[in-house]
N, C-alpha and C. Protein backbone atom coordinates (compact mmCIF):
# COMPACT_ATOMS: atom_id res chain seq x y z
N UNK A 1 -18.67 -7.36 -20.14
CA UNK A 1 -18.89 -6.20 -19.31
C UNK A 1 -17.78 -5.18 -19.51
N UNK A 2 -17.94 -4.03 -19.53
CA UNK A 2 -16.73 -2.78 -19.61
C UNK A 2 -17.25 -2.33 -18.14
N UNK A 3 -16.20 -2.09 -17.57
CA UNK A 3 -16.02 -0.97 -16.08
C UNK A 3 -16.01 0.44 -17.01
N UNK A 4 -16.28 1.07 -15.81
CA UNK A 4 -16.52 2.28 -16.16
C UNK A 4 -16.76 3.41 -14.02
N UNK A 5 -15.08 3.57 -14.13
CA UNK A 5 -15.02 4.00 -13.16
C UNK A 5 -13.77 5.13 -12.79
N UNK A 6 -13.59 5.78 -11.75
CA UNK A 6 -12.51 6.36 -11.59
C UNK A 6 -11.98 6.51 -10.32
N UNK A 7 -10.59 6.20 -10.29
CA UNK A 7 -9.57 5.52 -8.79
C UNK A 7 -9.22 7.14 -8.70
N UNK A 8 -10.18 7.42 -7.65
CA UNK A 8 -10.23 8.84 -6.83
C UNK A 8 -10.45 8.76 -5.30
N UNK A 9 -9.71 9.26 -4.44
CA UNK A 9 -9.67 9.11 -3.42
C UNK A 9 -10.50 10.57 -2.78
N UNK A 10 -11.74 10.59 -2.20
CA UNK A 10 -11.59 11.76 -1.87
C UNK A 10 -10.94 12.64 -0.57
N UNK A 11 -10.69 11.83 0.31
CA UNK A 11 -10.19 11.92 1.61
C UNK A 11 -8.76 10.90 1.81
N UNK A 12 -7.71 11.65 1.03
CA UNK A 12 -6.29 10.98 1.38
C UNK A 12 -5.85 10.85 2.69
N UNK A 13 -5.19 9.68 2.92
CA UNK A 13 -4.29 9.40 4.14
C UNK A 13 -3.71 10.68 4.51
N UNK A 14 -3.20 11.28 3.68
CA UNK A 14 -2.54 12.92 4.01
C UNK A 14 -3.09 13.92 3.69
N UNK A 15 -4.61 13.47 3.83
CA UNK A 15 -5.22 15.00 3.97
C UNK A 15 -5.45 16.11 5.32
N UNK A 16 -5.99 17.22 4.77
CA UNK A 16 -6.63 17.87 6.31
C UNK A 16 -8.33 18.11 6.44
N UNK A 17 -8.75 17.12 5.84
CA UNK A 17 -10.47 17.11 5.41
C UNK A 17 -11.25 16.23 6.53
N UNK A 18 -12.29 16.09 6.65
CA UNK A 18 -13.12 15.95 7.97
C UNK A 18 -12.99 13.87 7.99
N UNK A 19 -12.27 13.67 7.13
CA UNK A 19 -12.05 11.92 7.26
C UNK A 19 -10.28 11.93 6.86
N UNK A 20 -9.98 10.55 6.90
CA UNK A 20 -8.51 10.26 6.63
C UNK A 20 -8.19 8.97 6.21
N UNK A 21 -7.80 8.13 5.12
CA UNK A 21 -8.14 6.94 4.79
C UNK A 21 -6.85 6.65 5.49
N UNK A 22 -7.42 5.11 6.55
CA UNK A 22 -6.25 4.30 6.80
C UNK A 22 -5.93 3.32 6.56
N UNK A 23 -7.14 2.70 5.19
CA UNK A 23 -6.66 1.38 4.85
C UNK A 23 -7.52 0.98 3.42
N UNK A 24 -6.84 0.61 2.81
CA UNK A 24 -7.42 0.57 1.56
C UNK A 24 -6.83 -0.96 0.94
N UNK A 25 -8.22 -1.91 0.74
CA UNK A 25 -7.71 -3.64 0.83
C UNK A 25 -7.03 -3.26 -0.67
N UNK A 26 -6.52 -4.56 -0.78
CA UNK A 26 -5.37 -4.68 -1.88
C UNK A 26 -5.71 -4.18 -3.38
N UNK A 27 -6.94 -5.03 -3.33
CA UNK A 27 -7.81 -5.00 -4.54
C UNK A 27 -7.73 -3.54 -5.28
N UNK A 28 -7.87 -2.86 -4.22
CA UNK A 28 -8.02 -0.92 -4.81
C UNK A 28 -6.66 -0.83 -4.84
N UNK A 29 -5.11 -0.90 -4.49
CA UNK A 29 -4.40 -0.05 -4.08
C UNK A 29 -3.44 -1.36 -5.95
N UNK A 30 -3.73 -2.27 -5.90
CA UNK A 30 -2.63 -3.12 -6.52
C UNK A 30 -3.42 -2.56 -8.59
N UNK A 31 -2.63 -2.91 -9.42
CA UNK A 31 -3.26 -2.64 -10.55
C UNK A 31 -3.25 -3.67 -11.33
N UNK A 32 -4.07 -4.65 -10.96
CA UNK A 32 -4.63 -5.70 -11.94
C UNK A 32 -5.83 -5.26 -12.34
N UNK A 33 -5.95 -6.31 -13.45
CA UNK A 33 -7.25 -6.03 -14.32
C UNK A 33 -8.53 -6.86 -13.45
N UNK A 34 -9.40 -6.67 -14.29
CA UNK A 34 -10.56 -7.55 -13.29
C UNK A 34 -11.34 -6.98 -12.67
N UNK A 35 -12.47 -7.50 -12.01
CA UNK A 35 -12.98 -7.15 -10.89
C UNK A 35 -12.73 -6.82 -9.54
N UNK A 36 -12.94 -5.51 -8.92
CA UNK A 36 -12.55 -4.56 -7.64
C UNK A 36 -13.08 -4.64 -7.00
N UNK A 37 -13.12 -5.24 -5.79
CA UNK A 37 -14.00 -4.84 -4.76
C UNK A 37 -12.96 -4.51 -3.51
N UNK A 38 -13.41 -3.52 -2.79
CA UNK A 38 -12.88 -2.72 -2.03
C UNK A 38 -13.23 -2.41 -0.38
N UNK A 39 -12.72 -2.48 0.40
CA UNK A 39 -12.66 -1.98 1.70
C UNK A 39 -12.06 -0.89 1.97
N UNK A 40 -12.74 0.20 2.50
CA UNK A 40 -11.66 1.54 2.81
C UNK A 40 -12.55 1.25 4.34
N UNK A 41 -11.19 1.94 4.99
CA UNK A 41 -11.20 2.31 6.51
C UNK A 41 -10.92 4.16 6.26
N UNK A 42 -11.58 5.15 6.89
CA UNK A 42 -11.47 5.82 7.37
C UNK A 42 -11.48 6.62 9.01
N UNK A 43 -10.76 7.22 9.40
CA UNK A 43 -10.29 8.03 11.01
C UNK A 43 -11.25 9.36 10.72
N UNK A 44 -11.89 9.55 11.95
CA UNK A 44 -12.05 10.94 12.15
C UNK A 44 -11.12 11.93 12.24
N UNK A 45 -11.04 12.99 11.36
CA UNK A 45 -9.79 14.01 11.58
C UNK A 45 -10.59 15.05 13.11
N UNK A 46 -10.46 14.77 14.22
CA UNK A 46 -10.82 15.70 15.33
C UNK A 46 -10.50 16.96 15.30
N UNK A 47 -9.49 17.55 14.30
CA UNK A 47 -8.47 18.74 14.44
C UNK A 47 -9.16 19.39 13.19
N UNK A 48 -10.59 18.87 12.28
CA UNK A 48 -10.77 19.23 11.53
C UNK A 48 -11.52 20.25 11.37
N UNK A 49 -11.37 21.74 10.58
CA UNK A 49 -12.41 23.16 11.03
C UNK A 49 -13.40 23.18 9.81
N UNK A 50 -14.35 23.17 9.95
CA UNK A 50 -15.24 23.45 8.33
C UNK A 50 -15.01 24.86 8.33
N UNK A 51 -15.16 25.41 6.88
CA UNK A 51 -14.82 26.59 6.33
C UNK A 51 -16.23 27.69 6.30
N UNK A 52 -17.14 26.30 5.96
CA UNK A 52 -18.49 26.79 6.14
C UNK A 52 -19.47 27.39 6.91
């Protein structure tokens, strides 16, 4: 099997976008090879304005 992927976050812990990641299991954050499987936790940003 080849992966075929890309470690992009779209909503950083330190963003100001309408989510906020607060937890990201090991698997995503550590850089071994292998198979990824992943848990993200995201927060509502309440303070957040759409532009739109």
């Amino acid at each position: 099997m080849t992966g075929i992927y890309e470690k992009d976050i779209k909503f950083p812990s330190d963003g100001n976008g309408p989510l906020r990641l607060v937890y990201a299991s090991s698997s995503f954050t550590e850089e071994k090879i292998g198979p990824m499987i992943g848990v993200f936790v995201y927060e509502v940003n309440k303070d957040y304005k759409s532009t739109s």
